[in-house]
N, C-alpha and C. Protein backbone atom coordinates (compact mmCIF):
# COMPACT_ATOMS: atom_id res chain seq x y z
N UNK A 1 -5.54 40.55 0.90
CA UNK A 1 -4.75 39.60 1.66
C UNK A 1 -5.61 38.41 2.09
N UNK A 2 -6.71 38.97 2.35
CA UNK A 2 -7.54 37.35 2.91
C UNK A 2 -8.12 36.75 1.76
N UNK A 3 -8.27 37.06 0.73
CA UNK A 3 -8.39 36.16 -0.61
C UNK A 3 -7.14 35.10 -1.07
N UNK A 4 -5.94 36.03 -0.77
CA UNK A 4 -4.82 35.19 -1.17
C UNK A 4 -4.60 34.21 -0.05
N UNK A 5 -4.88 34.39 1.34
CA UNK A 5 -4.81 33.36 2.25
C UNK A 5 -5.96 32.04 2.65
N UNK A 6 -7.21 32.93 1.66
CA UNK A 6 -7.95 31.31 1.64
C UNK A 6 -7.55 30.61 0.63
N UNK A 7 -7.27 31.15 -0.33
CA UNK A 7 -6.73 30.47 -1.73
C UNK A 7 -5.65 29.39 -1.14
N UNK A 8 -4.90 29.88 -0.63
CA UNK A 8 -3.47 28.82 0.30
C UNK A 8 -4.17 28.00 1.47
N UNK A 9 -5.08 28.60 1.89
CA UNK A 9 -5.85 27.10 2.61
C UNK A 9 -6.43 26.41 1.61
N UNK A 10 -7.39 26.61 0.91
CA UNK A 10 -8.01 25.70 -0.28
C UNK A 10 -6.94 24.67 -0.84
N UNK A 11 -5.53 25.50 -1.07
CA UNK A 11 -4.94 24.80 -1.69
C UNK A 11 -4.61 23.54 -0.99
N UNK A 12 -3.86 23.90 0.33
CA UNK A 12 -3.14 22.85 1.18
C UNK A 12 -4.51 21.93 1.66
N UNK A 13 -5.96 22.30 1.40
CA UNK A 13 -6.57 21.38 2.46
C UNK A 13 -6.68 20.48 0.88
N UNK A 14 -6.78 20.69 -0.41
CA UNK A 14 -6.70 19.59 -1.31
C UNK A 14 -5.67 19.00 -1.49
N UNK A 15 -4.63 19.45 -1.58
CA UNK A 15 -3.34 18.66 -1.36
C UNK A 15 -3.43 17.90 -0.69
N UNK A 16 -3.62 17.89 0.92
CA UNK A 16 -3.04 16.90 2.12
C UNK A 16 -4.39 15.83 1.91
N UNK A 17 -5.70 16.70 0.81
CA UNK A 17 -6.34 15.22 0.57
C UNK A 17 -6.10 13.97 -0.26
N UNK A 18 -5.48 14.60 -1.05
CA UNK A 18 -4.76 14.01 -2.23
C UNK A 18 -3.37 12.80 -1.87
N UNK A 19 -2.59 13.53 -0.53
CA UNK A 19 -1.61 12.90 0.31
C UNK A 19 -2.33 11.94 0.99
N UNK A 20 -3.03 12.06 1.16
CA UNK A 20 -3.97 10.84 2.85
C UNK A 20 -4.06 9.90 1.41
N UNK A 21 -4.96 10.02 0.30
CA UNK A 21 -5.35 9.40 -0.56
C UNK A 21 -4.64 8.39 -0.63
N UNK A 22 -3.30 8.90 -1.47
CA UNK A 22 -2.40 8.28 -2.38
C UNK A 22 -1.73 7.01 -0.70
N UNK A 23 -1.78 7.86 0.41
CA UNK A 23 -1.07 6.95 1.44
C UNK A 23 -2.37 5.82 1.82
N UNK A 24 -3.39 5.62 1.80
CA UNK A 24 -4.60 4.72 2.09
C UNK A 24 -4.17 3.92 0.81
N UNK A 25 -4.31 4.63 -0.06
CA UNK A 25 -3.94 3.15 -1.30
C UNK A 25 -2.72 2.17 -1.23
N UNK A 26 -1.50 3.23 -0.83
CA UNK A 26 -0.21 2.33 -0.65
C UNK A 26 -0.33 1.30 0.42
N UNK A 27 -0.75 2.31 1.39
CA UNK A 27 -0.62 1.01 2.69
C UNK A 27 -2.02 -0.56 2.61
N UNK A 28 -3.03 -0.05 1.65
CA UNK A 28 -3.61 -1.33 1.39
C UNK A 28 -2.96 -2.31 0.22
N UNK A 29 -2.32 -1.23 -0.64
CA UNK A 29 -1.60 -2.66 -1.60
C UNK A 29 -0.17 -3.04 -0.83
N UNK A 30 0.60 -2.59 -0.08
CA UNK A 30 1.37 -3.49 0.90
C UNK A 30 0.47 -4.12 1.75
N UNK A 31 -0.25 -3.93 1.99
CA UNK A 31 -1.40 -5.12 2.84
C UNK A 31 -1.64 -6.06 2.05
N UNK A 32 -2.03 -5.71 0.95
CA UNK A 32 -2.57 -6.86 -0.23
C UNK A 32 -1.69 -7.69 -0.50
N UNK A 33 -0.48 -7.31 -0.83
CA UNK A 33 1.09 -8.13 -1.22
C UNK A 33 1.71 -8.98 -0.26
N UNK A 34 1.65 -8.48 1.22
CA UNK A 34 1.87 -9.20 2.69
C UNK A 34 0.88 -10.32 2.14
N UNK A 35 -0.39 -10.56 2.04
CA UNK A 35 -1.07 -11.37 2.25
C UNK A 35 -0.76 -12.54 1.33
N UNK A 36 -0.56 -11.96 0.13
CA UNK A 36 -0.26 -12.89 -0.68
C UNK A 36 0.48 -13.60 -0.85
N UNK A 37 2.16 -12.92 0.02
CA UNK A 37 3.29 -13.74 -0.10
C UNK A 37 3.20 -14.42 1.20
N UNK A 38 1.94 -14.37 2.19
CA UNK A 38 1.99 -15.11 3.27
C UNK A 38 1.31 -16.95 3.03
N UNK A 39 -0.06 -16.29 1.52
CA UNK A 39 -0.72 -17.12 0.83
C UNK A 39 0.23 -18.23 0.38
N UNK A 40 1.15 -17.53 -0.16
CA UNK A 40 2.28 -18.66 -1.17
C UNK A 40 3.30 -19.27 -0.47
N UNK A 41 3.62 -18.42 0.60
CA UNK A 41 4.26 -19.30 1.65
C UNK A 41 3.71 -20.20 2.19
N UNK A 42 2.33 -19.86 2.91
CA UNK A 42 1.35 -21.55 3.35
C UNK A 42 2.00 -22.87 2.26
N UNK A 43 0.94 -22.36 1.07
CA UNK A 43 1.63 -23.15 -0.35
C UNK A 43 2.04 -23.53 -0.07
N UNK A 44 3.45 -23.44 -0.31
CA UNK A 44 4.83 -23.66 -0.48
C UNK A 44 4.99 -25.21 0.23
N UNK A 45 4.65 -24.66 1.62
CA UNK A 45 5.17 -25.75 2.87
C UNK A 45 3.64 -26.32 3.23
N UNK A 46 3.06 -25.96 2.31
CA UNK A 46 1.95 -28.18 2.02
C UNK A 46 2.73 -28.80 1.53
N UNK A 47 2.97 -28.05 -0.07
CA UNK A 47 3.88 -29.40 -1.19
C UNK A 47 4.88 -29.92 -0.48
N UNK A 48 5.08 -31.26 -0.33
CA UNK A 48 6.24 -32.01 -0.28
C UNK A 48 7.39 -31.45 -0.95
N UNK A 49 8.82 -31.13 -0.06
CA UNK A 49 9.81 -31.24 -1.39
C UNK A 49 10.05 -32.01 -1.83
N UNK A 50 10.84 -32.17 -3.22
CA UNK A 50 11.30 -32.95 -4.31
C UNK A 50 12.64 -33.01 -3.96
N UNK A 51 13.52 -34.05 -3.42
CA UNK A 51 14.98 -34.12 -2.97
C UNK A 51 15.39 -35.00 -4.63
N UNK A 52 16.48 -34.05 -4.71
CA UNK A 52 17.57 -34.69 -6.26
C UNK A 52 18.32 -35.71 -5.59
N UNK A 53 18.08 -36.48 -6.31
CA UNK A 53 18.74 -38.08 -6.36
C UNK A 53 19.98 -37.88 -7.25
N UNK A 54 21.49 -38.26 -6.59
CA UNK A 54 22.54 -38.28 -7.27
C UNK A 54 22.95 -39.90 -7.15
């Protein structure tokens, strides 16, 4: 019984490393993507708009 119950800790403590992992990467590439569409927004509103002449 205590072989099969470290085996199920081993397991879950690599899993939930594997979980933290995969969640540190997501939340830096939504960090990364925020930044960028904050980048292109600056952009955006330097350029002058272009008003259509009718």
């Amino acid at each position: 019984m205590n072989d099969k119950f470290l085996f199920g800790m081993v397991l879950g403590m690599l899993g939930g490393a594997v979980i933290v992992t995969n969640s540190v990467k997501m939340r830096n590439a939504v960090k990364q993507g925020q930044e960028t569409i904050i980048d292109n927004d600056k952009e955006m509103q330097k350029t002058p708009k272009k008003t259509k002449k009718q």
